[in-house]
Protein backbone atom coordinates (compact mmCIF):
# COMPACT_ATOMS: atom_id res chain seq x y z
CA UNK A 1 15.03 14.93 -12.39
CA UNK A 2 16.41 11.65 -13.14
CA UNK A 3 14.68 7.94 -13.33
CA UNK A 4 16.51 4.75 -12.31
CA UNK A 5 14.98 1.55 -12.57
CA UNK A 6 14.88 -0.38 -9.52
CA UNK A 7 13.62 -3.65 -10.73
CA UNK A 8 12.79 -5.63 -13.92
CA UNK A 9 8.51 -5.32 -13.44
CA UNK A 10 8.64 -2.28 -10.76
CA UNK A 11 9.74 0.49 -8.88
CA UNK A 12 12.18 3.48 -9.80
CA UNK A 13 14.60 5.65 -7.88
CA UNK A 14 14.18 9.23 -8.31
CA UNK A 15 17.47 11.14 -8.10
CA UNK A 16 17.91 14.91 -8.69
CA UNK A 17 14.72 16.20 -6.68
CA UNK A 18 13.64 17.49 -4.02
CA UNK A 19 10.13 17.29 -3.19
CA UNK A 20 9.77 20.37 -1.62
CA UNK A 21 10.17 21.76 -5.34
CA UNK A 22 8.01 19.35 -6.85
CA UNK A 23 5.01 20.36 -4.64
CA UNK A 24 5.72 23.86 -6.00
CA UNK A 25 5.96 23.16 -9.80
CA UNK A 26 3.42 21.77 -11.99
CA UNK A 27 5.92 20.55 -14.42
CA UNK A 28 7.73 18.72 -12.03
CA UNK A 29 5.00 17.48 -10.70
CA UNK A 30 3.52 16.15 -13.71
CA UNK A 31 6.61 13.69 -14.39
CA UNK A 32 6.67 12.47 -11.19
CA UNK A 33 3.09 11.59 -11.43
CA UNK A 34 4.03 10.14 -14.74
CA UNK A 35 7.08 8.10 -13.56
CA UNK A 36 4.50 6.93 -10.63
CA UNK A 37 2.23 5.11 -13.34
CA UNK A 38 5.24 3.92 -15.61
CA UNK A 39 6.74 2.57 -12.46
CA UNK A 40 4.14 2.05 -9.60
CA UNK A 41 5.99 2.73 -7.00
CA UNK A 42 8.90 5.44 -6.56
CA UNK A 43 11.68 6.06 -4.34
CA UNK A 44 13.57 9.11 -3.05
CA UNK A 45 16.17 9.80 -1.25
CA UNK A 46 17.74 12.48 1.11
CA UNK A 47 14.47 14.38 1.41
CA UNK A 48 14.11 16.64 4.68
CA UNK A 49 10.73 17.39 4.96
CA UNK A 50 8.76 18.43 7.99
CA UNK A 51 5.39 16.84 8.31
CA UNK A 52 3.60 20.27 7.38
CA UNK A 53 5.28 19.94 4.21
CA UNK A 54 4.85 16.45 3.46
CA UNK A 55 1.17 17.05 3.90
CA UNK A 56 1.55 20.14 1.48
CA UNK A 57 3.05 17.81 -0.70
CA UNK A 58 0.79 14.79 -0.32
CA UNK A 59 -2.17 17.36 -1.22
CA UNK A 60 -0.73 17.24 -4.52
CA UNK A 61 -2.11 14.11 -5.57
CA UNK A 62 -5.90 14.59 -4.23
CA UNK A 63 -7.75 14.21 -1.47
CA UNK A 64 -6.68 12.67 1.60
CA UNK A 65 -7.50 9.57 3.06
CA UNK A 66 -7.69 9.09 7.11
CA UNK A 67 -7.18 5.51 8.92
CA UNK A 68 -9.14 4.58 11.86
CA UNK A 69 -6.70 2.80 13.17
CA UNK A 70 -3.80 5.25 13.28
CA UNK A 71 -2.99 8.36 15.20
CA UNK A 72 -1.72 11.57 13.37
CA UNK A 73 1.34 14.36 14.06
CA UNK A 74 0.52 17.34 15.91
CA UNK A 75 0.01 20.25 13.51
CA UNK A 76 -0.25 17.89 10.41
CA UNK A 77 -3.37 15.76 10.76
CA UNK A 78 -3.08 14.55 7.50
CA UNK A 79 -0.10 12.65 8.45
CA UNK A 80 -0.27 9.37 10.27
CA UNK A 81 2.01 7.86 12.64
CA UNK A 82 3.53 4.03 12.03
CA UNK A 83 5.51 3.04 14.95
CA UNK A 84 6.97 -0.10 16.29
CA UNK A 85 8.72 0.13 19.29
CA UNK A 86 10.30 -2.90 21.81
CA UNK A 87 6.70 -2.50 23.74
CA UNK A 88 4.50 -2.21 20.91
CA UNK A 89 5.91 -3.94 18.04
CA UNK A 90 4.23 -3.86 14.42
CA UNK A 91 1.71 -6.31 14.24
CA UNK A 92 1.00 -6.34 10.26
CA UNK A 93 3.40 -8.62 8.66
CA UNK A 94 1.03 -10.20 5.51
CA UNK A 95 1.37 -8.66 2.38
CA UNK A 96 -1.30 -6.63 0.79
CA UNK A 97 -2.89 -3.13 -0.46
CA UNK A 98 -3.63 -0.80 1.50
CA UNK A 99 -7.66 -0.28 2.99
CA UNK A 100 -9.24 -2.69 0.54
CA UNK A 101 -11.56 -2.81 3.05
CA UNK A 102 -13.07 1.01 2.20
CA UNK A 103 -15.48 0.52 -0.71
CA UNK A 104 -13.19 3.15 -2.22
CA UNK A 105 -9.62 2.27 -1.15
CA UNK A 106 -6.71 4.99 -1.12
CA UNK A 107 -5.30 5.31 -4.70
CA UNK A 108 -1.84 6.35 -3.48
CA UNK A 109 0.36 5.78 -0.60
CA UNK A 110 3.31 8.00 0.70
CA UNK A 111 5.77 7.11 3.43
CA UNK A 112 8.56 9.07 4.87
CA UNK A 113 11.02 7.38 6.84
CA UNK A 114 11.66 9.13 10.52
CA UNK A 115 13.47 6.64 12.46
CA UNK A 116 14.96 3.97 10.84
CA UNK A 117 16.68 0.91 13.01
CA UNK A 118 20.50 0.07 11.51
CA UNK A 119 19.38 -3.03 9.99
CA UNK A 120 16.27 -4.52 9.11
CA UNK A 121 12.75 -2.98 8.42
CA UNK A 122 12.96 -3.29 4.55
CA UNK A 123 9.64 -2.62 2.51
CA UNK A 124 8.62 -5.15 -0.34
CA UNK A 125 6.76 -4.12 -3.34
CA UNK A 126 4.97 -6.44 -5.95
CA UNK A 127 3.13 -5.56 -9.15
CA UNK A 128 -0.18 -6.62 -9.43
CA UNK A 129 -0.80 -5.40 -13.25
CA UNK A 130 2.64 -7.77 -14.13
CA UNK A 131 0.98 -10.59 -11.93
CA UNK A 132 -2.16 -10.64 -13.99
CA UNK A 133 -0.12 -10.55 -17.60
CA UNK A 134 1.74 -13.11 -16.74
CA UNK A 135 -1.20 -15.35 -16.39
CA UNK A 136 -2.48 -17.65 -19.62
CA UNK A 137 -6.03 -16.45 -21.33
CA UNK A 138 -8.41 -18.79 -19.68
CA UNK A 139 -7.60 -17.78 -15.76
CA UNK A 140 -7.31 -14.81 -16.78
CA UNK A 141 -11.06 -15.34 -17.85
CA UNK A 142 -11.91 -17.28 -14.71
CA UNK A 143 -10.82 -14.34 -12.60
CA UNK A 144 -12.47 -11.62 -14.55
CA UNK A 145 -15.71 -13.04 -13.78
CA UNK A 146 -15.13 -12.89 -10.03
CA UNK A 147 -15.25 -10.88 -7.40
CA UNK A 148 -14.10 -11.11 -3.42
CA UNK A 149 -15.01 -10.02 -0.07
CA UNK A 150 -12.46 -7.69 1.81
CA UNK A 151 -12.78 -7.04 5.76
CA UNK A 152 -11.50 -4.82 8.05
CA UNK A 153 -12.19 -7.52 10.99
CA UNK A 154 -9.67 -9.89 9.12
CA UNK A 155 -7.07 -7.35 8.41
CA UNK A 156 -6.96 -6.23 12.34
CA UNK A 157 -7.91 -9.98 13.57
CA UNK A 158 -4.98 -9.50 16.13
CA UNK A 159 -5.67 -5.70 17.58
CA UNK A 160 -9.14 -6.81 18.09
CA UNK A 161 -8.07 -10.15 20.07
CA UNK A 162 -6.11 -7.69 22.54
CA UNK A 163 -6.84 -6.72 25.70
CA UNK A 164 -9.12 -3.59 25.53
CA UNK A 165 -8.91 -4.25 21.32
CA UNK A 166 -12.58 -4.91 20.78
CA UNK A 167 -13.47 -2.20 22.48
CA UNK A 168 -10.58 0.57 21.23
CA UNK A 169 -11.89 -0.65 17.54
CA UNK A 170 -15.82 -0.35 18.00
CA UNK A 171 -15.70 2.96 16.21
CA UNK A 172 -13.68 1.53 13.02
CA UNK A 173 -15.16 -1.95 13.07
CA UNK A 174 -18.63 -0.04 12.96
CA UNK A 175 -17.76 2.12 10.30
CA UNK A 176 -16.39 -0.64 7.88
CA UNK A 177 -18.62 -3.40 6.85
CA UNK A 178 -17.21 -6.28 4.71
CA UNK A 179 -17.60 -4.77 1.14
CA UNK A 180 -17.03 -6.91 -2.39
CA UNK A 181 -14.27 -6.07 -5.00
CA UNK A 182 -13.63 -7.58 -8.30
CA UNK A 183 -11.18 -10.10 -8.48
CA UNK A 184 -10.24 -8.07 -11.33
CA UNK A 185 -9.89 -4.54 -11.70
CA UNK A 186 -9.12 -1.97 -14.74
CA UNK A 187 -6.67 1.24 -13.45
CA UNK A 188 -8.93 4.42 -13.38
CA UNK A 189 -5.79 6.35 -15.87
CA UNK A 190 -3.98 3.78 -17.96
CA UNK A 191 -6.79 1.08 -17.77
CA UNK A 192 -4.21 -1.87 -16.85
CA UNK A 193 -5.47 -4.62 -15.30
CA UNK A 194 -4.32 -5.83 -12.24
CA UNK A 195 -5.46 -8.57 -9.59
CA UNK A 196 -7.23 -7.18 -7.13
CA UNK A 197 -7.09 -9.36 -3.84
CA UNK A 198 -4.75 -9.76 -0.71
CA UNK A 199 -3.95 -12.03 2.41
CA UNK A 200 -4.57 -9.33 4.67
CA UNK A 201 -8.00 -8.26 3.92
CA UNK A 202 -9.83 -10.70 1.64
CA UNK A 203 -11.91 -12.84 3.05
CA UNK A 204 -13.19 -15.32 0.04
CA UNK A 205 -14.65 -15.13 -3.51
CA UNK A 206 -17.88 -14.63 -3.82
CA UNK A 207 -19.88 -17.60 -5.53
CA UNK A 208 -17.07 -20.37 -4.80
CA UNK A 209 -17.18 -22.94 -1.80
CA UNK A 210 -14.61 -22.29 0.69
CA UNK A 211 -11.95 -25.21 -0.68
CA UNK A 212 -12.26 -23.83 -3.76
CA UNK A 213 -12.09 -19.80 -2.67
CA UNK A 214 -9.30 -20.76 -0.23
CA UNK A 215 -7.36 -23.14 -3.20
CA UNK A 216 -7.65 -19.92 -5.66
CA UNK A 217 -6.66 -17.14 -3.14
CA UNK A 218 -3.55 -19.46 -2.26
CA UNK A 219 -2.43 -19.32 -5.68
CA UNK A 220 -3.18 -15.94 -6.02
CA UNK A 221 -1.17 -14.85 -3.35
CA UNK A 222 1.68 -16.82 -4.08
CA UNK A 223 1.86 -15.57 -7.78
CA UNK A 224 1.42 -11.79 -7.39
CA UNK A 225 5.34 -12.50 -4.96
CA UNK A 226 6.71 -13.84 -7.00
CA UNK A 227 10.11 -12.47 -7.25
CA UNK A 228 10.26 -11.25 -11.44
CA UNK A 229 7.11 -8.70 -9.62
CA UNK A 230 9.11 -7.84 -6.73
CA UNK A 231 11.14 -4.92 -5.83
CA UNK A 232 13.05 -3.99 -2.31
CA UNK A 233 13.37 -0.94 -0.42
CA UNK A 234 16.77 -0.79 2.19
CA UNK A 235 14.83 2.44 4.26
CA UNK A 236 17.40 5.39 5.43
CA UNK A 237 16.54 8.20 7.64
CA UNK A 238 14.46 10.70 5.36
CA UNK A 239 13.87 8.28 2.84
CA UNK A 240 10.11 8.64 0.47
CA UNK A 241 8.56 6.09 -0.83
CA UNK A 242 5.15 6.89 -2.59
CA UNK A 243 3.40 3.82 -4.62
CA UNK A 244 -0.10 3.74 -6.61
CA UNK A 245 -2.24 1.13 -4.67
CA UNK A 246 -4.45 0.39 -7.96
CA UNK A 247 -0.60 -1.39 -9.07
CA UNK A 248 1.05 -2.66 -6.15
CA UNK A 249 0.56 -5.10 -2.86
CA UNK A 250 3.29 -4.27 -0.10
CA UNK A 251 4.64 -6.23 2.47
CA UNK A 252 6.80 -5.04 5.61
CA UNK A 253 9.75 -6.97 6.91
CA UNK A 254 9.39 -7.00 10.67
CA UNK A 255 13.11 -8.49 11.21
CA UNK A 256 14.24 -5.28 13.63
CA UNK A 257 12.80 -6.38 17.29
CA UNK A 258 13.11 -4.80 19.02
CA UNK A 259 14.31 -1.73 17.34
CA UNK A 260 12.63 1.60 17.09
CA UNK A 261 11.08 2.45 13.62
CA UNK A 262 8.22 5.56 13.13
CA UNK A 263 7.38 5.98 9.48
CA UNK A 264 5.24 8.76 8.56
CA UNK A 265 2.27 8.04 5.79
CA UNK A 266 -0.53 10.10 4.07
CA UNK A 267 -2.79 8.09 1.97
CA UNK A 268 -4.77 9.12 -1.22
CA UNK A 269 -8.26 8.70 -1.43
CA UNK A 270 -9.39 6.69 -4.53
CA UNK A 271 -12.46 5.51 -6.56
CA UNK A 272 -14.41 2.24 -6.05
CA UNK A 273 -12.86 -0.42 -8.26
CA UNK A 274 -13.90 -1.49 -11.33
């Protein structure tokens, strides 16, 4: 197994692996996991895997983490289905981690390309942890002192304002109240600190009026992009990408209307963060 890096602050391709070995061997295992917190996010290529097995694989990492929102493969429940099709095109476009709206978001993401359009549908990655070191010692003390409301409602503002939406998301809406974050949060294993807020989810800070919540966030938002934090993922049919959520924000490209694209994604449960 062989690292190359794909970017100055994140992301590395992993060459010389298959994953169906790695979910067999611990010491394989063990440096990918390793590579994953080095790198935050990791890429692989050229990996055949049927959804049984990418579930087996998944498993590897901990306990899985279901969406309410998405449905699963047949014979794989583990595994949910990301589709965007010329009559139901993808709808999330913002960038952001994923389920900051659990009070105990995912920890890790996987996604296995199935059907990938011949151009377009690229995946962005930024680092959080390299956002927050790049900032000077008093924001960084503002923001440590802060902490931010994240909602499902604003995430899925445009399912729910569907035809049929309000009604199809009762169940999920229900089940996730707003819940409050640090602005700020420490990774559970290497203790990095990263900022912990996104466009899709959070709502405002907590304690701040709304110019000044909404004048912060901007900011925010704009610095965790920018582009010295950034990697980019060119997706090919069988393609892996699995990223730690505690390090990263994520952003799809939705430039491939109105190509077919089905991804399929198991997500990690995590601990509330601190």
């Amino acid at each position: 197994m062989q690292l190359q890096k794909a970017a100055g602050a994140i992301g590395a391709y992993v060459v010389d692996v298959a994953l169906a070995d790695v979910a067999q061997s611990d010491a394989l295992f063990a440096q990918v996991h390793t590579a994953l917190l080095e790198h935050a996010v990791l890429f692989f290529r050229e990996q055949e895997l049927a959804p049984p097995d990418f579930q087996a694989f998944a498993r590897r990492f901990g306990q899985i983490e279901g969406h309410p929102a998405y449905a699963t493969v047949p014979g794989a429940p583990d595994v949910q289905i990301l589709e965007s099709t010329a009559e139901e095109p993808s709808k999330i476009e913002a960038w952001h981690t994923d389920m900051t709206f659990r009070s105990a978001p995912p920890a890790i993401t996987l996604l296995h390309g199935q059907i990938i359009p011949p151009y377009g549908g690229d995946t962005l990655w930024a680092s959080t942890a390299a956002a927050y070191e790049s900032l000077s010692q008093p924001i960084r003390q503002l923001l440590d002192a802060l902490e931010a409301v994240h909602d499902f409602r604003h995430g899925f503002a445009e399912s729910l304002a569907e035809s049929g939406g309000t009604e199809r998301l009762a169940e999920a809406v229900a089940a996730n109240p707003p819940v409050t974050h640090p602005l700020v949060c420490a990774h559970p294993e290497t203790a990095k600190k990263v900022i912990y807020v996104n466009a899709l989810f959070t709502t405002h800070i907590v304690g701040l009026s709304k110019a000044e919540s909404t004048m912060l966030l901007e900011f925010l938002y704009r610095h965790i992009v920018t582009e010295e934090f950034v990697v980019r993922l060119n997706w090919q049919p069988n393609t892996v990408a699995i990223w730690d959520n505690r390090l990263t924000q994520h952003k799809p490209v939705n430039d491939y209307f109105p190509q077919h694209r089905r991804m399929h994604r198991v997500t990690i449960s995590g601990v509330a963060p601190i």
